[in-house]
PDB file of N, CA and C in Angstrom:
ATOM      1  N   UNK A   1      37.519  71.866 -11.331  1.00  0.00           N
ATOM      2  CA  UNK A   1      36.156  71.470 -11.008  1.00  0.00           C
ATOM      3  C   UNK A   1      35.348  71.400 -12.304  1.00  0.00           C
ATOM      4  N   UNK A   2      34.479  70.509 -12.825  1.00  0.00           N
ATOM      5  CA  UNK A   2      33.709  70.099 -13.559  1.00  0.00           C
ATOM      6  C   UNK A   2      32.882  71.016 -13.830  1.00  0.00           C
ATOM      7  N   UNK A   3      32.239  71.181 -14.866  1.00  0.00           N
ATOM      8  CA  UNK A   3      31.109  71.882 -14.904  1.00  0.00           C
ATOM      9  C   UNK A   3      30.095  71.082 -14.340  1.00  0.00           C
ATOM     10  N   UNK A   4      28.360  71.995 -13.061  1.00  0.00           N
ATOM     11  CA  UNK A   4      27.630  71.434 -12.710  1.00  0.00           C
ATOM     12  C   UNK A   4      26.179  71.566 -13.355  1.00  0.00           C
ATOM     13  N   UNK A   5      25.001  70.977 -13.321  1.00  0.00           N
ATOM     14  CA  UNK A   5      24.134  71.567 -13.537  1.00  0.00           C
ATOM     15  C   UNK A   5      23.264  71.742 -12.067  1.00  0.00           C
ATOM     16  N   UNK A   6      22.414  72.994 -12.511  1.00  0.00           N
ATOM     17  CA  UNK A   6      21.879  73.088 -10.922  1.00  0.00           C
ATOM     18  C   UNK A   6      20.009  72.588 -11.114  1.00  0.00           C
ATOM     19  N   UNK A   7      19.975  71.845 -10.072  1.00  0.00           N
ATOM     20  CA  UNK A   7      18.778  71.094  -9.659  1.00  0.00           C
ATOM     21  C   UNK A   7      18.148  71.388  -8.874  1.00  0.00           C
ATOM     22  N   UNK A   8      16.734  71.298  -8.854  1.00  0.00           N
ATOM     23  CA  UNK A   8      16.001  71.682  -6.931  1.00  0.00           C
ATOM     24  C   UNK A   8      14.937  70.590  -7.178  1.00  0.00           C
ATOM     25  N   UNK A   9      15.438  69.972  -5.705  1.00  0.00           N
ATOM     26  CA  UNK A   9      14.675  68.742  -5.478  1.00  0.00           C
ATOM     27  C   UNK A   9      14.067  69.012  -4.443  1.00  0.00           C
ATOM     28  N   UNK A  10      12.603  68.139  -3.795  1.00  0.00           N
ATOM     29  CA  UNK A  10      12.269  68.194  -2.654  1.00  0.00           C
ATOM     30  C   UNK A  10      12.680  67.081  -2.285  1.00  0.00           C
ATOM     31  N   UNK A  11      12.687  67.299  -0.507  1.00  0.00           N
ATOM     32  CA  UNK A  11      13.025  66.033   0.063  1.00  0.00           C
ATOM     33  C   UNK A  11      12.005  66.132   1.338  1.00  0.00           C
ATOM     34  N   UNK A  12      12.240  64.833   1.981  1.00  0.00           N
ATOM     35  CA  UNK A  12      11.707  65.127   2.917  1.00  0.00           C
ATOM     36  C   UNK A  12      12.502  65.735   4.278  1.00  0.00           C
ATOM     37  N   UNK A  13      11.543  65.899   5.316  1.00  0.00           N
ATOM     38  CA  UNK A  13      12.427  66.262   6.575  1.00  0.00           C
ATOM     39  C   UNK A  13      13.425  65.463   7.324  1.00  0.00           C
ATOM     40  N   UNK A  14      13.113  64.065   7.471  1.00  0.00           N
ATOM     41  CA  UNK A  14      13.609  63.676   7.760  1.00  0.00           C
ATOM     42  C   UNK A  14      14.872  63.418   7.011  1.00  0.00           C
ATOM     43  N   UNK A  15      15.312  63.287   5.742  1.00  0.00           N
ATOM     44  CA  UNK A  15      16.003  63.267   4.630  1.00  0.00           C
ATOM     45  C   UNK A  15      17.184  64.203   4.870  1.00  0.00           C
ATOM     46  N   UNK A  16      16.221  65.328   5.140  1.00  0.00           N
ATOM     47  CA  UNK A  16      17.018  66.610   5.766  1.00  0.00           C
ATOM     48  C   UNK A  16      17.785  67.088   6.764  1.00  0.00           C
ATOM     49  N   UNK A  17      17.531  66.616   7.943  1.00  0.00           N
ATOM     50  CA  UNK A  17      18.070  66.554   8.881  1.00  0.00           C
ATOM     51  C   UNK A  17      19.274  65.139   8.690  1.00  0.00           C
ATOM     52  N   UNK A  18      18.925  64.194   8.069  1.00  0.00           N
ATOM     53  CA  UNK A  18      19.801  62.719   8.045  1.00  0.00           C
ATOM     54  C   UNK A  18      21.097  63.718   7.015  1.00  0.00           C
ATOM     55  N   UNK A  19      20.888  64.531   6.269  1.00  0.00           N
ATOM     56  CA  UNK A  19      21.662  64.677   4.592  1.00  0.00           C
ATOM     57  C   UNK A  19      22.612  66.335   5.741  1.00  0.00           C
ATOM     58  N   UNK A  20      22.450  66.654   6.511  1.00  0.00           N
ATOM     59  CA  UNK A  20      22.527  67.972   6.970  1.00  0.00           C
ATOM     60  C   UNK A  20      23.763  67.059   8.110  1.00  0.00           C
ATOM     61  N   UNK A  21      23.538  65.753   8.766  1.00  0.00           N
ATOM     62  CA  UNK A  21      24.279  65.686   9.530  1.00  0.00           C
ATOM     63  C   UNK A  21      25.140  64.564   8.747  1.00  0.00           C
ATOM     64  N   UNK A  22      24.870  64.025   8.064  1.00  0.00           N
ATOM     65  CA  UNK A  22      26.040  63.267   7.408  1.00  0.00           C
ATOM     66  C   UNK A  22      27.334  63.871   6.554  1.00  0.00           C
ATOM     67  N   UNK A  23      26.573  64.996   6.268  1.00  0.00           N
ATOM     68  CA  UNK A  23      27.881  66.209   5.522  1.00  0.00           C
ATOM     69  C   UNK A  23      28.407  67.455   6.321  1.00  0.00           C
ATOM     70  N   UNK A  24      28.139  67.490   7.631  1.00  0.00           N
ATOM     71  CA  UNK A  24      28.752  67.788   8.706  1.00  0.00           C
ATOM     72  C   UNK A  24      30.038  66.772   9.368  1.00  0.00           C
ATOM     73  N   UNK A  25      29.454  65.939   9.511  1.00  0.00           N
ATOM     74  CA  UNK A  25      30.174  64.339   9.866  1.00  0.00           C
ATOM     75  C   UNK A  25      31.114  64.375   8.782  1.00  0.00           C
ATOM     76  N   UNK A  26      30.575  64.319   7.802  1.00  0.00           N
ATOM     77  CA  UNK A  26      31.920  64.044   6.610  1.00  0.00           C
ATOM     78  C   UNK A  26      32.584  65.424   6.493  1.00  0.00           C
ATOM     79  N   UNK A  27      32.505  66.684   6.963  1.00  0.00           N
ATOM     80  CA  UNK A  27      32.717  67.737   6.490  1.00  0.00           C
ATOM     81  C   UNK A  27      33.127  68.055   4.810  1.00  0.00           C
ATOM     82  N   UNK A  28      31.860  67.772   4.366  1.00  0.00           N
ATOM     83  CA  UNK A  28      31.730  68.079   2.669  1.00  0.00           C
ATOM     84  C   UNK A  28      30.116  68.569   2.476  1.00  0.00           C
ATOM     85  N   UNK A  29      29.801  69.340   1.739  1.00  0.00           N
ATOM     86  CA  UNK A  29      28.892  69.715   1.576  1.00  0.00           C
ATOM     87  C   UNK A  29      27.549  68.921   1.174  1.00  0.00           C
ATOM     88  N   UNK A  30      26.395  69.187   1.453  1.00  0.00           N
ATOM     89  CA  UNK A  30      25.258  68.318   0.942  1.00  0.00           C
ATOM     90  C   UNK A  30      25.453  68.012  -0.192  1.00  0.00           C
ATOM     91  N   UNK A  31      25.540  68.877  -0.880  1.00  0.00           N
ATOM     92  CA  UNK A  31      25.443  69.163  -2.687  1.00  0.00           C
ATOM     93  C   UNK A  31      26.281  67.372  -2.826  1.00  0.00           C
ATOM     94  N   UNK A  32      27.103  67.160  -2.304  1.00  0.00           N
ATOM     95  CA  UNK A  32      28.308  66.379  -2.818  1.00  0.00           C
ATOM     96  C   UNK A  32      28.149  64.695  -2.158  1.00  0.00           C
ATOM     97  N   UNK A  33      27.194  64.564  -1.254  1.00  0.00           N
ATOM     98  CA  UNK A  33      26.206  63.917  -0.516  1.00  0.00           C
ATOM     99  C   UNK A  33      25.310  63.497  -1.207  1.00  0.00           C
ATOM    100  N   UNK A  34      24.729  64.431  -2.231  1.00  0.00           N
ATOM    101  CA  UNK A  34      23.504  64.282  -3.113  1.00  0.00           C
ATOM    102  C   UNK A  34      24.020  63.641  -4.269  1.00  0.00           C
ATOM    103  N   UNK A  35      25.214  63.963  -4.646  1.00  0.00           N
ATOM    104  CA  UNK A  35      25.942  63.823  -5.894  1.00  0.00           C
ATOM    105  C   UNK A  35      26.489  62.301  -5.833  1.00  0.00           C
ATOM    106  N   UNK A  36      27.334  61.745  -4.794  1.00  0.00           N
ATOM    107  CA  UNK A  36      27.680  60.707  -4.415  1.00  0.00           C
ATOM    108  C   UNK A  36      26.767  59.452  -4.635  1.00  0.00           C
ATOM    109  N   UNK A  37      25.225  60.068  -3.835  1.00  0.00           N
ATOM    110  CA  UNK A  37      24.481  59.470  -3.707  1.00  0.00           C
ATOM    111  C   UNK A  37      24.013  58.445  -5.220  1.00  0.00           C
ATOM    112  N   UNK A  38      23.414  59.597  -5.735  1.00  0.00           N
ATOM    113  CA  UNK A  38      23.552  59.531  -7.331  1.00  0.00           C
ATOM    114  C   UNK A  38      24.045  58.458  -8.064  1.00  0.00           C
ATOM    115  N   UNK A  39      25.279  58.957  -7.861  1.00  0.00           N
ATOM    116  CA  UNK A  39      26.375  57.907  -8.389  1.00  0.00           C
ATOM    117  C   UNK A  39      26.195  56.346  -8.058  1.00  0.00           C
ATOM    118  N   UNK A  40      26.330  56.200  -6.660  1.00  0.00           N
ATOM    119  CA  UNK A  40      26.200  54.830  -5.800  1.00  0.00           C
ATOM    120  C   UNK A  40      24.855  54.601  -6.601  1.00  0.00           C
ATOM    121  N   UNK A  41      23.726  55.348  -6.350  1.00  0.00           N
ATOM    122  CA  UNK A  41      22.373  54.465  -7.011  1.00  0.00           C
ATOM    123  C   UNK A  41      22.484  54.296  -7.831  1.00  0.00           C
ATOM    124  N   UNK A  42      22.677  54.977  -9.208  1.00  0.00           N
ATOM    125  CA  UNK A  42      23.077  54.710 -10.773  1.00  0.00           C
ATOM    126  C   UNK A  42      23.834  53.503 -11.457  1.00  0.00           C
ATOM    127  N   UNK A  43      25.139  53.708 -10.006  1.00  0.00           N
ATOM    128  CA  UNK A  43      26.030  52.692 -10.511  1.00  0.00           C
ATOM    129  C   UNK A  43      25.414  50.812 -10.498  1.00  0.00           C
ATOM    130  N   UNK A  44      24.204  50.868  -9.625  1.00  0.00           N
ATOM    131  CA  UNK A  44      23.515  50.049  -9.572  1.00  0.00           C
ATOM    132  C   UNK A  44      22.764  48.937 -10.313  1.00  0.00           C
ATOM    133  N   UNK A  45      22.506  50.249 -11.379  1.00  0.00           N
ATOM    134  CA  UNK A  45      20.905  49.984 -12.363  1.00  0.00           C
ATOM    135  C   UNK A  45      21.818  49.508 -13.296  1.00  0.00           C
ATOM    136  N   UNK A  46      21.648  48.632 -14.108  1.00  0.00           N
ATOM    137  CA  UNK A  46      21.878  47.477 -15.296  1.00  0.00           C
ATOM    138  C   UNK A  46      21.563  48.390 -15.634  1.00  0.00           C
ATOM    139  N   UNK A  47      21.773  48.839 -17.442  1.00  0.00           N
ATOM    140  CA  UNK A  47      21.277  49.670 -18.643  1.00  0.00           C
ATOM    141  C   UNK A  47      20.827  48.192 -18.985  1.00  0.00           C
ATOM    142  N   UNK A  48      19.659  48.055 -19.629  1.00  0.00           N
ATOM    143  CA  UNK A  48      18.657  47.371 -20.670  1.00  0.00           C
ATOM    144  C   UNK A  48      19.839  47.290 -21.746  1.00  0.00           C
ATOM    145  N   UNK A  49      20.318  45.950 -22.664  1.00  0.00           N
ATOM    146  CA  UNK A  49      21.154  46.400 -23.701  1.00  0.00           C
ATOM    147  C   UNK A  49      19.579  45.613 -24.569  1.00  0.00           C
ATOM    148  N   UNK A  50      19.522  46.317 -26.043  1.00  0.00           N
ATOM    149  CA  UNK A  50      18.913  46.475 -26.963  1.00  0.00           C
ATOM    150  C   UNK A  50      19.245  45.323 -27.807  1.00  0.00           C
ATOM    151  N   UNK A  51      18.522  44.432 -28.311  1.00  0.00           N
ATOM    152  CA  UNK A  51      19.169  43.218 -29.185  1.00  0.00           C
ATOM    153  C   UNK A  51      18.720  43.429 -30.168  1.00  0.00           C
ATOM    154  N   UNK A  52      19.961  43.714 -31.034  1.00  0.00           N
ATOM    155  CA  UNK A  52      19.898  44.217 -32.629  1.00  0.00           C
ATOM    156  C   UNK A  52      19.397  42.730 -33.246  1.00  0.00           C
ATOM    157  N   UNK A  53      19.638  41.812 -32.704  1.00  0.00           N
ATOM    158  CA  UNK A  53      19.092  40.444 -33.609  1.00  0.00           C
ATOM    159  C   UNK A  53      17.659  40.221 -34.012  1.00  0.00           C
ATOM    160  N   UNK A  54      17.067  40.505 -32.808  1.00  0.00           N
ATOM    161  CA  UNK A  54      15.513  40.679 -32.810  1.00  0.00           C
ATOM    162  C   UNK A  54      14.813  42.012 -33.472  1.00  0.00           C
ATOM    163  N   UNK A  55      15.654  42.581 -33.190  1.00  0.00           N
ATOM    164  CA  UNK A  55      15.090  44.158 -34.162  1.00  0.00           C
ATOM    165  C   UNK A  55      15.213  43.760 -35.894  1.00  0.00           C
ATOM    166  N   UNK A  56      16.328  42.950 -36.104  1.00  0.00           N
ATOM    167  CA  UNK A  56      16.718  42.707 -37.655  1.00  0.00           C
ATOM    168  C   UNK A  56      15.842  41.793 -38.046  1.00  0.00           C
ATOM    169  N   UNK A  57      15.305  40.609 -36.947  1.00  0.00           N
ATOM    170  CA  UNK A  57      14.505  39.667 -37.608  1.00  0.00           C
ATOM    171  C   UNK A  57      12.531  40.124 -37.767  1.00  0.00           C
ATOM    172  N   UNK A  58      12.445  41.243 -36.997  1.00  0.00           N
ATOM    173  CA  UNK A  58      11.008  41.905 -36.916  1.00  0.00           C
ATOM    174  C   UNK A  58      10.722  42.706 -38.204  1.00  0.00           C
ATOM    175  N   UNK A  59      12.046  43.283 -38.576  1.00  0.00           N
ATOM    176  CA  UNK A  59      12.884  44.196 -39.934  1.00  0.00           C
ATOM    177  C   UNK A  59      12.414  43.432 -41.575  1.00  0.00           C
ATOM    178  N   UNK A  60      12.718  42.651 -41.057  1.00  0.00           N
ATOM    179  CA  UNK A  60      12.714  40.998 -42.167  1.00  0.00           C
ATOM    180  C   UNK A  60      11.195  41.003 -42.618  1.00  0.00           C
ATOM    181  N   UNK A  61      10.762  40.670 -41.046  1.00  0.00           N
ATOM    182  CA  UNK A  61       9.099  39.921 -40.934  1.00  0.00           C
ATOM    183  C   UNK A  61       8.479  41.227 -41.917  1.00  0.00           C
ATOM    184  N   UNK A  62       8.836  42.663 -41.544  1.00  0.00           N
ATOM    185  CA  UNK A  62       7.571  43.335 -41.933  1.00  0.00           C
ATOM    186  C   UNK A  62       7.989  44.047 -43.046  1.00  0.00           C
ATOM    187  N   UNK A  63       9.077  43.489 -43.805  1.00  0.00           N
ATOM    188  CA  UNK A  63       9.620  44.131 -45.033  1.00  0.00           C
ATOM    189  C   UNK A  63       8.996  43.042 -45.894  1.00  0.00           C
ATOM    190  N   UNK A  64       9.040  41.274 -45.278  1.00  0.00           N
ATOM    191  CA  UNK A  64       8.382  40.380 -46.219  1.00  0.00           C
ATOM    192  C   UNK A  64       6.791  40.700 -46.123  1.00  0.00           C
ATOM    193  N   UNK A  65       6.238  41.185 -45.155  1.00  0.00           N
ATOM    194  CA  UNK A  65       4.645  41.526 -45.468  1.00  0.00           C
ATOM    195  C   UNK A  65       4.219  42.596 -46.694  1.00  0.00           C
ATOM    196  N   UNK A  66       5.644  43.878 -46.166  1.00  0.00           N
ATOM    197  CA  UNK A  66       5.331  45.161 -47.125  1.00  0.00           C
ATOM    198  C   UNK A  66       4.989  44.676 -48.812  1.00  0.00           C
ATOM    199  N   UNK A  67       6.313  43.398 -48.958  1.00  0.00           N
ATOM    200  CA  UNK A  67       6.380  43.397 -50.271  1.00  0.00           C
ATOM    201  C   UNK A  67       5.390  42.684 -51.210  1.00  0.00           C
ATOM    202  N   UNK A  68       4.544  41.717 -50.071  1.00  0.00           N
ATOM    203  CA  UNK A  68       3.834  40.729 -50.812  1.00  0.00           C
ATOM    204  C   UNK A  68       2.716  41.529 -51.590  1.00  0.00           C
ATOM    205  N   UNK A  69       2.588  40.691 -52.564  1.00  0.00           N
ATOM    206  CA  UNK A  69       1.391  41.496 -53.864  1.00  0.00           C
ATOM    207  C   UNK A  69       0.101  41.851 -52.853  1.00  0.00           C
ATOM    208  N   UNK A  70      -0.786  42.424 -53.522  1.00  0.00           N
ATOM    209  CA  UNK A  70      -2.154  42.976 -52.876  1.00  0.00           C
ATOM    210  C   UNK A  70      -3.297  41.428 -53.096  1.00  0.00           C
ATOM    211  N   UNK A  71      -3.807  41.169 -52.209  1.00  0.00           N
ATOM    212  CA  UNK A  71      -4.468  40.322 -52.600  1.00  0.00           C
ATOM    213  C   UNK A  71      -6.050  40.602 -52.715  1.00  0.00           C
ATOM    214  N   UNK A  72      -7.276  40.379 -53.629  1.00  0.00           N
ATOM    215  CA  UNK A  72      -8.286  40.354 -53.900  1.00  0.00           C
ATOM    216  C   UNK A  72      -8.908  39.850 -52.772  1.00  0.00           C
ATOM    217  N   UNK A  73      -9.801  40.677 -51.977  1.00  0.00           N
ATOM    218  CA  UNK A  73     -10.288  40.544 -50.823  1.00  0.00           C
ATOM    219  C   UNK A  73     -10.203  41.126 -49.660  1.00  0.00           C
ATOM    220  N   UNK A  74      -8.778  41.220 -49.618  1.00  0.00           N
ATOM    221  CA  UNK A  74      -7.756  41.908 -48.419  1.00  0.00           C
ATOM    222  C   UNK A  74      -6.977  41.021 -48.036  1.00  0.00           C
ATOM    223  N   UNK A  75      -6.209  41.357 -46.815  1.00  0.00           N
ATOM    224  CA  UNK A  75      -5.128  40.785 -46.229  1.00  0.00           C
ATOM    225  C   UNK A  75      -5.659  39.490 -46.054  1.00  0.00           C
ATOM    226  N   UNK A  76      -4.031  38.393 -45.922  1.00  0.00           N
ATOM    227  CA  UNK A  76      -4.230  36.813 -45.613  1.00  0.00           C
ATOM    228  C   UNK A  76      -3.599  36.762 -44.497  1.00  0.00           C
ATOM    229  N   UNK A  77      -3.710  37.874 -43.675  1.00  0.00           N
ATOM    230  CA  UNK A  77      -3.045  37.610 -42.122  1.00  0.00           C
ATOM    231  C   UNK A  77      -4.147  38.167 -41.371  1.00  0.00           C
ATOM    232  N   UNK A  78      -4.029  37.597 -39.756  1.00  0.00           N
ATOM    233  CA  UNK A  78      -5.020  38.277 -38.980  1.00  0.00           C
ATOM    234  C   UNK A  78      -4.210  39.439 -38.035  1.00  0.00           C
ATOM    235  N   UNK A  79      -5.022  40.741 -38.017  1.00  0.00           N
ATOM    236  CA  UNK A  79      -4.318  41.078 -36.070  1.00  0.00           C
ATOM    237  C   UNK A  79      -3.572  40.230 -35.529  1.00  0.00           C
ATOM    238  N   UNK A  80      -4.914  39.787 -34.650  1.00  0.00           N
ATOM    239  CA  UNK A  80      -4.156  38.493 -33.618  1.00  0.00           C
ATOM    240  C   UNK A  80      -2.607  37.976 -33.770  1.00  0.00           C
ATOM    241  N   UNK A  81      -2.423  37.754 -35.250  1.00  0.00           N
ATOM    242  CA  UNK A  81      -1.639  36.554 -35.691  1.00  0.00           C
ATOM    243  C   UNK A  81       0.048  37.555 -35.328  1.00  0.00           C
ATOM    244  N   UNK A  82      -0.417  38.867 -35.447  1.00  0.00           N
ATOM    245  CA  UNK A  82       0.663  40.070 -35.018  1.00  0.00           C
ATOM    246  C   UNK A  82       1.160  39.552 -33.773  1.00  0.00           C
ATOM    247  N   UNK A  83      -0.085  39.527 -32.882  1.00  0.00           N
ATOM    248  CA  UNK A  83       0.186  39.754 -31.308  1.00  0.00           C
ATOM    249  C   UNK A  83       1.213  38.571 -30.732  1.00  0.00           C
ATOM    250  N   UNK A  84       1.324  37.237 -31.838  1.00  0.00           N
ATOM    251  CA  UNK A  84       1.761  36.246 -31.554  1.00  0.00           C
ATOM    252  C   UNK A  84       3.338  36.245 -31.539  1.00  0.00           C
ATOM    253  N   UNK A  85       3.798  36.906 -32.273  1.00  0.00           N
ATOM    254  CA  UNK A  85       5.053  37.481 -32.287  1.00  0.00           C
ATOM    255  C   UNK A  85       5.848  37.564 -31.451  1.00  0.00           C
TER     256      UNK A  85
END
């Protein structure tokens, strides 16, 4: 058996009575009902994958801002011109 970690959730009543007779029915414990459950929903959800392309080209953009000389006056970019991005 796996190592578990232990959790306390609320549920509702009705939840309760539904989770109390389905692991009777299955003769397996709630705990494993809850755990299952878990799983099935999880296995669901897409993970977000992260696009290193766009991270490298934002990398670019604000390494070419860092480097440009100081200009007399201040900056030759606006806010805004950020948000456009």
């Amino acid at each position: 058996m796996s190592a578990k970690i232990r959790k306390q959730i609320y549920i509702e009543p009705r939840q309760e009575n539904l989770l109390k007779a389905i692991a009777q029915q299955a003769n397996i414990s709630e705990a494993e009902i809850i755990r299952q459950a878990i799983d099935l929903h999880i296995g669901s959800i897409a993970v977000p994958q992260t696009n290193l392309a766009a991270w490298e080209t934002e990398k670019e953009f604000i390494n070419s801002i860092k480097n440009r000389p100081s200009l007399v006056g201040g900056p030759d970019w606006r806010r805004e011109d950020l948000y456009e991005r």
